[in-house]
C-alpha atoms as a PDB file:
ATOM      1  CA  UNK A   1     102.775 124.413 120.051  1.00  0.00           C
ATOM      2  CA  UNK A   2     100.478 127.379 120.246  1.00  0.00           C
ATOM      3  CA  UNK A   3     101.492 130.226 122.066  1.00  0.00           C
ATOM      4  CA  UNK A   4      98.833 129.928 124.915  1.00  0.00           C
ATOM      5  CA  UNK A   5      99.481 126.347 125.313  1.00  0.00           C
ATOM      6  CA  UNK A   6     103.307 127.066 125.618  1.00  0.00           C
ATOM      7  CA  UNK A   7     102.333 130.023 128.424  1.00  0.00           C
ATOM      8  CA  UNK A   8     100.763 127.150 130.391  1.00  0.00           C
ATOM      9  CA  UNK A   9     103.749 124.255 130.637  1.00  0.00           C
ATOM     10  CA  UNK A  10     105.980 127.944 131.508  1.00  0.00           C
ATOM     11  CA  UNK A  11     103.982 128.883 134.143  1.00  0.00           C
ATOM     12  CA  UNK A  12     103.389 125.176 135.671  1.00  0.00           C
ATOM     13  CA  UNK A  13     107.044 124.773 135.225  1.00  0.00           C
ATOM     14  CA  UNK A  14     107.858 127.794 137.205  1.00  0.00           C
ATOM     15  CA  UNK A  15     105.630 126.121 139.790  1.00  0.00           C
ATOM     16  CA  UNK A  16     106.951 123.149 140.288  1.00  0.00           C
ATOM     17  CA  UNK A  17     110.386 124.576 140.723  1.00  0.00           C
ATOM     18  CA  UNK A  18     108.549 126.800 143.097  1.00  0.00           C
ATOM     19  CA  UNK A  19     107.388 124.032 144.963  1.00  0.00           C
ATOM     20  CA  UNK A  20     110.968 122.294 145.238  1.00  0.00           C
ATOM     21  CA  UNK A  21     112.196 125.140 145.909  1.00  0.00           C
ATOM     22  CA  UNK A  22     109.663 125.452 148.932  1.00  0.00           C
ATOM     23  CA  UNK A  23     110.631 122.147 150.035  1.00  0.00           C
ATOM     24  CA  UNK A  24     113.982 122.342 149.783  1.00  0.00           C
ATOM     25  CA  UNK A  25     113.922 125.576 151.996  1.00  0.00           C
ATOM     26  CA  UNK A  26     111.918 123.975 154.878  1.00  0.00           C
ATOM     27  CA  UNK A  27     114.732 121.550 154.380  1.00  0.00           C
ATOM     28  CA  UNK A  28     117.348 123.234 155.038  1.00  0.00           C
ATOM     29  CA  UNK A  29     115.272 125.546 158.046  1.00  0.00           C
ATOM     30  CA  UNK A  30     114.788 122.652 159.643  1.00  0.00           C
ATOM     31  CA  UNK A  31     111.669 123.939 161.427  1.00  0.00           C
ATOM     32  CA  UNK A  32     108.713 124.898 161.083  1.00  0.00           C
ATOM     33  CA  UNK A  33     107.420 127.616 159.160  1.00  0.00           C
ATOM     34  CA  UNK A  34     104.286 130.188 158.011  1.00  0.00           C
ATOM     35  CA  UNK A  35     103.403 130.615 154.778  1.00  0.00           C
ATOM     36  CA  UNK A  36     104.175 134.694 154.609  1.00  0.00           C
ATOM     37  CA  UNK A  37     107.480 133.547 156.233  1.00  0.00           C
ATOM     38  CA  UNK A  38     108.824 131.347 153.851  1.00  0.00           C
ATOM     39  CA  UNK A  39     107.850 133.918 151.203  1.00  0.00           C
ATOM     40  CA  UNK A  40     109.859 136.419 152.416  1.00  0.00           C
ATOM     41  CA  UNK A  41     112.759 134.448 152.966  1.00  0.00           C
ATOM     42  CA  UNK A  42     113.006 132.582 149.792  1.00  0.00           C
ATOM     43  CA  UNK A  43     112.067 136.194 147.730  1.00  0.00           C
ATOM     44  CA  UNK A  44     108.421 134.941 146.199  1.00  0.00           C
ATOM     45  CA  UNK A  45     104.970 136.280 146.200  1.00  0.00           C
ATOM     46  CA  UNK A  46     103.221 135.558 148.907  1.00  0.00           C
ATOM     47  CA  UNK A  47     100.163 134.293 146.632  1.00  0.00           C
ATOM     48  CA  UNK A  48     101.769 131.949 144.957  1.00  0.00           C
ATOM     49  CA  UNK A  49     103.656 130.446 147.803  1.00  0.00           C
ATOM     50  CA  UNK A  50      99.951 130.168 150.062  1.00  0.00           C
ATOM     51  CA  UNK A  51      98.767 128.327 146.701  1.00  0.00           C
ATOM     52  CA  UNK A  52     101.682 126.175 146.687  1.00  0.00           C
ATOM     53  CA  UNK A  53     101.618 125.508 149.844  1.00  0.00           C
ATOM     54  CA  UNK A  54      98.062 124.100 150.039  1.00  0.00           C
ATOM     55  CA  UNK A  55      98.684 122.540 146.894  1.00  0.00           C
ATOM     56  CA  UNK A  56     101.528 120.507 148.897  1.00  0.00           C
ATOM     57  CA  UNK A  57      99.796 119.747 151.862  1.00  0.00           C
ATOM     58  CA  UNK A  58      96.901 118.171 149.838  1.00  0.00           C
ATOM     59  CA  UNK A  59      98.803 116.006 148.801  1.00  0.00           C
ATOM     60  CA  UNK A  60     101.081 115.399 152.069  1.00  0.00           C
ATOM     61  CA  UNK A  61     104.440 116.924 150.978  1.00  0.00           C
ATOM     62  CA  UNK A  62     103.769 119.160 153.913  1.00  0.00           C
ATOM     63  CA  UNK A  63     101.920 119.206 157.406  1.00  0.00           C
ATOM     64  CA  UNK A  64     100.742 121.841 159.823  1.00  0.00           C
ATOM     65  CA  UNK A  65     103.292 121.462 162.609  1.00  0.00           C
ATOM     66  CA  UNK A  66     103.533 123.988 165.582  1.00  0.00           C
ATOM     67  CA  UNK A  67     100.501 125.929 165.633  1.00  0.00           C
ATOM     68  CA  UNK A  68      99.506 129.272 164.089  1.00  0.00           C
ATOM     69  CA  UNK A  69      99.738 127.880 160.674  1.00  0.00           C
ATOM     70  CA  UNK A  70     102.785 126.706 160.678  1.00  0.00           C
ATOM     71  CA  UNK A  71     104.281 123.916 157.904  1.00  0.00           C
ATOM     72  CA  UNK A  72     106.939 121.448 157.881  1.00  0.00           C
ATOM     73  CA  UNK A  73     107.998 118.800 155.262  1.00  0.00           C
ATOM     74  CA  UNK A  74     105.030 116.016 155.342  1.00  0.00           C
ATOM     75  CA  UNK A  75     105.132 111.885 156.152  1.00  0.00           C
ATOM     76  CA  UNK A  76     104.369 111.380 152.477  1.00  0.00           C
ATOM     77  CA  UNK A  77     108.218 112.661 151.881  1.00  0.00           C
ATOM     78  CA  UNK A  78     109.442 109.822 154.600  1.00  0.00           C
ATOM     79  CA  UNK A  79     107.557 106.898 152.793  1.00  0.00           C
ATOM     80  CA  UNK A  80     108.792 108.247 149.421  1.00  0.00           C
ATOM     81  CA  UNK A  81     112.316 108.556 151.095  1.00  0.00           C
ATOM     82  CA  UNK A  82     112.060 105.010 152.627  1.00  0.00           C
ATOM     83  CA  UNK A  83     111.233 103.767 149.096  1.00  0.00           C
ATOM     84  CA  UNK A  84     114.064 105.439 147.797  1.00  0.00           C
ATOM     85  CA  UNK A  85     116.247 103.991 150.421  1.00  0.00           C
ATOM     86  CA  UNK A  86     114.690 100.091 149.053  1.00  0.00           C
ATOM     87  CA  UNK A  87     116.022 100.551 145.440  1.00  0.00           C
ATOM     88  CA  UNK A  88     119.081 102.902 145.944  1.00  0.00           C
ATOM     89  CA  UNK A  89     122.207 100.557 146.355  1.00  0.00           C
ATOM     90  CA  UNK A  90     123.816 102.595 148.422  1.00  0.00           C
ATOM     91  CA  UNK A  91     121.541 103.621 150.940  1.00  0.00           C
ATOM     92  CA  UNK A  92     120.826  99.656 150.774  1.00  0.00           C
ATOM     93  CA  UNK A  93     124.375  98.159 151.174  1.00  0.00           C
ATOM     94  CA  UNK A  94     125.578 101.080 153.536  1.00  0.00           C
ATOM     95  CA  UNK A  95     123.463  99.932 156.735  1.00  0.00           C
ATOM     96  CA  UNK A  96     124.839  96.445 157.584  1.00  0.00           C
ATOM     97  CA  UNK A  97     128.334  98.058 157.119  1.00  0.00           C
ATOM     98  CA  UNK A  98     127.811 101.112 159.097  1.00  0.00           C
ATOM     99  CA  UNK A  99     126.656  98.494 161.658  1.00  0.00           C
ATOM    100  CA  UNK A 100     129.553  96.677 161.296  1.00  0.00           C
ATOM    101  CA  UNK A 101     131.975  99.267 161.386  1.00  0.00           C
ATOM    102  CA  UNK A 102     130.547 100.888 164.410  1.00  0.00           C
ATOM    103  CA  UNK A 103     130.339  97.655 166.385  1.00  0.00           C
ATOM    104  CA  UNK A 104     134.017  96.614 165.581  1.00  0.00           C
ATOM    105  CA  UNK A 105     135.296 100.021 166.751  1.00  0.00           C
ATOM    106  CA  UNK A 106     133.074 100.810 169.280  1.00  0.00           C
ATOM    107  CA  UNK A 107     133.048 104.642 167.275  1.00  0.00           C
ATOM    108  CA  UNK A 108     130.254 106.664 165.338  1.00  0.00           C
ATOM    109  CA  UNK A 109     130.464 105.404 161.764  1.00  0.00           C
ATOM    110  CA  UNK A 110     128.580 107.404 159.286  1.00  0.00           C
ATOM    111  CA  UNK A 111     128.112 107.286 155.231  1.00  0.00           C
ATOM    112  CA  UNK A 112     128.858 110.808 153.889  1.00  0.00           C
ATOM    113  CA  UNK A 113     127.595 112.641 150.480  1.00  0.00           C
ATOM    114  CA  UNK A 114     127.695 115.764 148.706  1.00  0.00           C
ATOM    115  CA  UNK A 115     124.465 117.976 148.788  1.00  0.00           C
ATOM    116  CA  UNK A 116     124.805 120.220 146.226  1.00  0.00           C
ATOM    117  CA  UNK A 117     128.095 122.250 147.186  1.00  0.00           C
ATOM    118  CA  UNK A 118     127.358 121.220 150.501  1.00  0.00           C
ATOM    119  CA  UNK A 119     128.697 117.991 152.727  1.00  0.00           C
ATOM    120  CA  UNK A 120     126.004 116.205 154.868  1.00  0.00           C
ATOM    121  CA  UNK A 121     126.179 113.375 156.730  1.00  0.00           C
ATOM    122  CA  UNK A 122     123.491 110.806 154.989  1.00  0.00           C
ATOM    123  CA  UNK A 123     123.502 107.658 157.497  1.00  0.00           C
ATOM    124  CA  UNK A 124     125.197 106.938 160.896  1.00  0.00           C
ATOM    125  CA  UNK A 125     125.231 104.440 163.569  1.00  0.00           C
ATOM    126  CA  UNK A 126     126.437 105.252 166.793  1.00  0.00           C
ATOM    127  CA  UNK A 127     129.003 103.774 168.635  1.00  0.00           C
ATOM    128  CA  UNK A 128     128.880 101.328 171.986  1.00  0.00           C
ATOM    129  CA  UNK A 129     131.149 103.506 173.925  1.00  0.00           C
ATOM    130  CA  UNK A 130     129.290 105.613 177.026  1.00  0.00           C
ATOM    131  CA  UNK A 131     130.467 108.991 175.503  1.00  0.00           C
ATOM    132  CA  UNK A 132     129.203 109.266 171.888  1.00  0.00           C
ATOM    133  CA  UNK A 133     129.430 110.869 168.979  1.00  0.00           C
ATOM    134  CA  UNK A 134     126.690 112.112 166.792  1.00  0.00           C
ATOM    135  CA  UNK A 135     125.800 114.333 164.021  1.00  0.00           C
ATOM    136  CA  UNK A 136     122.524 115.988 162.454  1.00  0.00           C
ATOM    137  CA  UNK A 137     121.799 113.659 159.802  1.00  0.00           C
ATOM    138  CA  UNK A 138     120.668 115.910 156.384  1.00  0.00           C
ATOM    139  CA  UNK A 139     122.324 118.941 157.851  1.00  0.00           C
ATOM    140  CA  UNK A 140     124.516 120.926 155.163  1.00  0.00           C
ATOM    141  CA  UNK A 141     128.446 121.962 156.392  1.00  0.00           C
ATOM    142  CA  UNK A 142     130.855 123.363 154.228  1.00  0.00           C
ATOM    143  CA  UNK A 143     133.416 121.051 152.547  1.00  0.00           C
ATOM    144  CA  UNK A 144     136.726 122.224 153.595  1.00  0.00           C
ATOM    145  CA  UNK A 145     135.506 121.947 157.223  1.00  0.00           C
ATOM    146  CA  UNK A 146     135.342 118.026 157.075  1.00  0.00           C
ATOM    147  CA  UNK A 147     137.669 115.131 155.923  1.00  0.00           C
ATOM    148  CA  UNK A 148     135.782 113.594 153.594  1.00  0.00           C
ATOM    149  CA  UNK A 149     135.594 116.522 151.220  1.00  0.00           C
ATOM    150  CA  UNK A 150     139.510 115.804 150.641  1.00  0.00           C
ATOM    151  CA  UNK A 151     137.554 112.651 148.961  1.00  0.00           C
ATOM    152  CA  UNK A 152     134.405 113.401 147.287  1.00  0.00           C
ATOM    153  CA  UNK A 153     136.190 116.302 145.143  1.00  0.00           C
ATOM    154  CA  UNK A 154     138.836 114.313 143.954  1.00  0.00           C
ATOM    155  CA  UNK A 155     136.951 113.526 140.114  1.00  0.00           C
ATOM    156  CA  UNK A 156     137.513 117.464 140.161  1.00  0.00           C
ATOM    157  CA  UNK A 157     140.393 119.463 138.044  1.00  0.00           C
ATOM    158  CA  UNK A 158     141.979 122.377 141.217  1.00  0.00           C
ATOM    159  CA  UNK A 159     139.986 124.864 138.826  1.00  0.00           C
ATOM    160  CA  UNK A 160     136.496 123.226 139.379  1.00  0.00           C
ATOM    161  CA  UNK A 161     137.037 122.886 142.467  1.00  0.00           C
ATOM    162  CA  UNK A 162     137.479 126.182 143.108  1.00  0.00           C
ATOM    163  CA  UNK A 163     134.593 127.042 140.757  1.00  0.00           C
ATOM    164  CA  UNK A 164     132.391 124.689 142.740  1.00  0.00           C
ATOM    165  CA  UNK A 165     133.438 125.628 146.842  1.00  0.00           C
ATOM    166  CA  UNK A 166     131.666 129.179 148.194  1.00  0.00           C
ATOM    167  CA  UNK A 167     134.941 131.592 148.989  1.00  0.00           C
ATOM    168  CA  UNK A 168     133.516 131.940 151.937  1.00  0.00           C
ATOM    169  CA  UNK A 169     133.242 128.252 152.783  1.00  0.00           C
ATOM    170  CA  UNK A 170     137.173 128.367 153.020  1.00  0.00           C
ATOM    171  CA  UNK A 171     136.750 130.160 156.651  1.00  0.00           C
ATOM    172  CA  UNK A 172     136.898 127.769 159.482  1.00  0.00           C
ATOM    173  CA  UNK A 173     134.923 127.825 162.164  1.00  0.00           C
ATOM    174  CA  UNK A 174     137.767 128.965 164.390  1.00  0.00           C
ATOM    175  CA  UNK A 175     138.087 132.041 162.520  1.00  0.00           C
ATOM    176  CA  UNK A 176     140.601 131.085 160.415  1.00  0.00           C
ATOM    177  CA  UNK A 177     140.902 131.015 156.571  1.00  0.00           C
ATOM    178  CA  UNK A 178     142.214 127.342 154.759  1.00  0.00           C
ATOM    179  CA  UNK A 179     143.993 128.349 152.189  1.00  0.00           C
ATOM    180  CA  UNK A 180     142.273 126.641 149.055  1.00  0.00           C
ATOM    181  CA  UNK A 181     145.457 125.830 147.694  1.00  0.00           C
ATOM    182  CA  UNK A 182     146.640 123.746 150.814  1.00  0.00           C
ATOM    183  CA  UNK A 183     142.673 122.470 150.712  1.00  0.00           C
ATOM    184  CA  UNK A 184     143.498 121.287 146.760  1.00  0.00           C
ATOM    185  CA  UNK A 185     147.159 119.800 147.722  1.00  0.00           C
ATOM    186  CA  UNK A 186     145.630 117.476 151.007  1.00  0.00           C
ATOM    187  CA  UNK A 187     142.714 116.518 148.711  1.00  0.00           C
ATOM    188  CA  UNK A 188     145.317 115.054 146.016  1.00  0.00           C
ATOM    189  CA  UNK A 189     147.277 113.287 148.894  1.00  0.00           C
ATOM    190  CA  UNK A 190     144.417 111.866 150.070  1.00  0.00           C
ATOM    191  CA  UNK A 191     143.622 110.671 146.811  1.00  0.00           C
ATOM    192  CA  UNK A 192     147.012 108.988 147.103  1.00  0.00           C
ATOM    193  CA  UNK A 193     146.686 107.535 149.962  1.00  0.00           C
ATOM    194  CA  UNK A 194     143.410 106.619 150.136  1.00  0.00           C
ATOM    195  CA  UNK A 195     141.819 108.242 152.791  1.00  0.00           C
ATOM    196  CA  UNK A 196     141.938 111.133 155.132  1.00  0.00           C
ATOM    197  CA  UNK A 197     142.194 111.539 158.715  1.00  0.00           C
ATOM    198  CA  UNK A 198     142.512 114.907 161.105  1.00  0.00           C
ATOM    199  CA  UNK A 199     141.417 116.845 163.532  1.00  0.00           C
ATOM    200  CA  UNK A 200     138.069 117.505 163.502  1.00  0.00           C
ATOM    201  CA  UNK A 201     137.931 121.333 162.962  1.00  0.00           C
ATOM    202  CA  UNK A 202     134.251 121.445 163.771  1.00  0.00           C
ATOM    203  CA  UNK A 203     134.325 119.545 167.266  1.00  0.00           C
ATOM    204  CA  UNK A 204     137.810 120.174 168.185  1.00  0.00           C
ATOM    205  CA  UNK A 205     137.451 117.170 170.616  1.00  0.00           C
ATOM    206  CA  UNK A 206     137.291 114.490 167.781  1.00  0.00           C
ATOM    207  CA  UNK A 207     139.768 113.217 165.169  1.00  0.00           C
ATOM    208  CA  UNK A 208     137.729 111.860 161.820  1.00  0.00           C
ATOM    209  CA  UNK A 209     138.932 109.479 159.375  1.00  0.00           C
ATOM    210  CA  UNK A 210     137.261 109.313 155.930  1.00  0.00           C
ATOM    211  CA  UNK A 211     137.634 106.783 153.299  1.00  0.00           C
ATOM    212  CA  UNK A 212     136.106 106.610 149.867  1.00  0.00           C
ATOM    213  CA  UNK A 213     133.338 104.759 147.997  1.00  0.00           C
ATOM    214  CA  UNK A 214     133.405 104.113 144.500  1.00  0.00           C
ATOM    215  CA  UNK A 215     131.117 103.514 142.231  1.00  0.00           C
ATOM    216  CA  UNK A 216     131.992 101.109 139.047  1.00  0.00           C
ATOM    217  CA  UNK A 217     133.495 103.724 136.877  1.00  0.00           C
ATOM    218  CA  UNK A 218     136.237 104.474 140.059  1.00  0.00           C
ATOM    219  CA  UNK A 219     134.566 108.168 140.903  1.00  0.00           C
ATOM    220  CA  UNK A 220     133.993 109.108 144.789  1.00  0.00           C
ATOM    221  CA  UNK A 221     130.393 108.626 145.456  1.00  0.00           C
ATOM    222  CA  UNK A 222     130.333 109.041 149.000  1.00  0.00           C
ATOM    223  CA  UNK A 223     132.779 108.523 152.126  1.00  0.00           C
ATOM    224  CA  UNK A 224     132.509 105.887 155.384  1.00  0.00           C
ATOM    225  CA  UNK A 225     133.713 107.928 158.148  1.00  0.00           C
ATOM    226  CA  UNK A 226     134.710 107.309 161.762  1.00  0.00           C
ATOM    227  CA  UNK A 227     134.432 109.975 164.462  1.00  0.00           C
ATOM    228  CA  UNK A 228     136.095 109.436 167.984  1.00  0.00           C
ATOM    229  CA  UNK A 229     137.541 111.368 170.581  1.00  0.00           C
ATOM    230  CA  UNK A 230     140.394 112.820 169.840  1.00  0.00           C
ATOM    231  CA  UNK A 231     143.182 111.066 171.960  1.00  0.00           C
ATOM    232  CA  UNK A 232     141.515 107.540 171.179  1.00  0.00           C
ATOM    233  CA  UNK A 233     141.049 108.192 167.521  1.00  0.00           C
ATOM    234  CA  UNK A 234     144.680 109.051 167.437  1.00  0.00           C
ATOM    235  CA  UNK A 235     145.462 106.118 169.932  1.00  0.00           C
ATOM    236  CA  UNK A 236     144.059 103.594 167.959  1.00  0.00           C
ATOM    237  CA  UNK A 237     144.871 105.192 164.440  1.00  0.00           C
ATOM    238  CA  UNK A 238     146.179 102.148 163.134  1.00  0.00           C
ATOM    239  CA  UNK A 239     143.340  99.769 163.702  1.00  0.00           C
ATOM    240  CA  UNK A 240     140.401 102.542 163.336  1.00  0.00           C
ATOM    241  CA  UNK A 241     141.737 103.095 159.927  1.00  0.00           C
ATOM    242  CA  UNK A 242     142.365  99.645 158.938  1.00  0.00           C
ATOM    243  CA  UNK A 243     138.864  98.730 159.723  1.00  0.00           C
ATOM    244  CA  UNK A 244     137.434 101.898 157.755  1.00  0.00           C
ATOM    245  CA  UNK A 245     139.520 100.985 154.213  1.00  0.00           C
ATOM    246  CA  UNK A 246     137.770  97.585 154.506  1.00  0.00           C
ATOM    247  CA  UNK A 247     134.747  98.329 155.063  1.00  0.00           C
ATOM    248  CA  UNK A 248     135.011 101.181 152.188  1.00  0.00           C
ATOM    249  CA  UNK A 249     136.503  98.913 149.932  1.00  0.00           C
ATOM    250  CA  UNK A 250     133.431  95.625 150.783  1.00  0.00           C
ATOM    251  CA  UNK A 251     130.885  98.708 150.046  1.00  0.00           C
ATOM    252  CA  UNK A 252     132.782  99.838 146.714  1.00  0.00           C
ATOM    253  CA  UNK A 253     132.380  96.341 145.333  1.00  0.00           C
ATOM    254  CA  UNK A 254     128.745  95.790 146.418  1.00  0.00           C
ATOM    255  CA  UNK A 255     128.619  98.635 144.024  1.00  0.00           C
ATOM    256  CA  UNK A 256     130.089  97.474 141.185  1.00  0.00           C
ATOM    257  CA  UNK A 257     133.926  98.817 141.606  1.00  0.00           C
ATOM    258  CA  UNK A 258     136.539  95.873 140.980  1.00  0.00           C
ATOM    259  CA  UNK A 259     139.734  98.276 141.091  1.00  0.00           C
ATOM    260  CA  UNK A 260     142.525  96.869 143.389  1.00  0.00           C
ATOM    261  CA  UNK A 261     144.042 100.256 144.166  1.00  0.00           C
ATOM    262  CA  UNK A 262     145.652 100.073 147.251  1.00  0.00           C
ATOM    263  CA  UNK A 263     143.047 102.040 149.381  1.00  0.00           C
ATOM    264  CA  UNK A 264     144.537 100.259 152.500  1.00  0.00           C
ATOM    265  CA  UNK A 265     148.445 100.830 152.104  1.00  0.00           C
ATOM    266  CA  UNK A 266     150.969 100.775 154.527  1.00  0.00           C
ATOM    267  CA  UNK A 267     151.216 104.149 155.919  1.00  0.00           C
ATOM    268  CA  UNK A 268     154.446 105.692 156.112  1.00  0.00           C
END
């Protein structure tokens, strides 16, 4: 390939990163944004990132929101998402047993992923029960903070794990440091057992329970979670968690895993 041509696929290469990158930002914001704005935040020059940004609302990636020039992530992105959601078995298979699992328990159930080195919550239903429960669906919270990263880490050797958490991420949001060792040790019991259930340390009124879902070759893929208030999640432990390692297990086969590990055992 000739030097000039090569130039060209670098350069519209760089873009296109550019342009996720963009995205991905107003993502993560969560609000609207200008132009000169989102340059300065994400380190670019501002000419490129005004070109890019027209570029992407032409074709409805983005869309003026909140005056003065102001963008946010377009509609096109929902329809794209919804067809995503269509073919992607687990987006698929995970809303008739979220609805399930939050009708039988009366608490929030929610389907749980890893976003990069990130936890987010990627589905929920909310419970019947007057008080509920809910969470920012998309929104990106440190793993050690939640139950279900003692889950979705567990493919993981203690030194990737490590490699792949922020230090930082290992300071709760009472103030306190986790230890990552005791983080790496309660990940491999969990692993064990099957699930993982505590005190929420983000809303200190809640206790979560986490289970996994597998994919066919037996690795983590996501978590089904339950979130209720603390004294009746620990009330009704027993039944809240039996429910959640059934449903976890019906959603693990819809997607392909046929391992009879005893995800459900008697707890001790």
């Amino acid at each position: 390939m000739a030097d000039g041509a090569e130039d060209i696929v670098s350069r519209r290469t760089r873009g296109l990163d550019r342009a996720f990158e963009i995205l991905e930002f107003l993502r993560v914001k969560r609000q609207p944004m200008r132009p000169n704005e989102i340059a300065i935040e994400i380190g670019a020059p501002r000419s490129s990132i005004y070109e890019l940004i027209n570029l992407l609302l032409r074709h409805g990636m983005l869309d003026y929101q909140g005056g003065d020039g102001r963008v946010f992530l377009g509609r096109k992105l929902y329809f794209l998402g919804t067809a995503h959601a269509e073919q992607f078995d687990l987006m698929r298979e995970s809303e008739d047993v979220l609805e399930h699992l939050a009708e039988e328990t009366r608490e929030t159930a929610q389907m749980c992923l890893l976003e990069g080195n990130k936890y987010t919550v990627a589905m929920m239903r909310e419970g019947s029960r007057a008080f509920r429960i809910s969470s920012n669906i998309g929104e990106l919270v440190p793993i050690p903070w939640t139950a279900s990263g003692r889950l979705l880490l567990s493919h993981l050797s203690d030194e990737e794990i490590l490699d792949f958490i922020p230090a930082d991420d290992f300071m709760m949001p009472n103030g306190q440091r986790l230890d990552p060792a005791n983080f790496i040790a309660e990940a491999r019991q969990a692993t064990i057992d099957g699930y993982f259930t505590f005190n929420s340390e983000v809303a200190n009124f809640t206790h979560c329970f986490a289970a996994p879902v597998r994919q066919s070759d037996g690795q983590c893929v996501a978590t089904l979670c339950l979130v209720a208030p603390k004294e009746d999640g620990l009330r009704n432990w027993r039944t809240h968690l039996d429910s959640l390692l059934a449903a976890s297990r019906a959603l693990s086969e819809k997607l392909g895993y046929n391992g009879r590990r005893e995800e459900n055992r008697r707890v001790k």
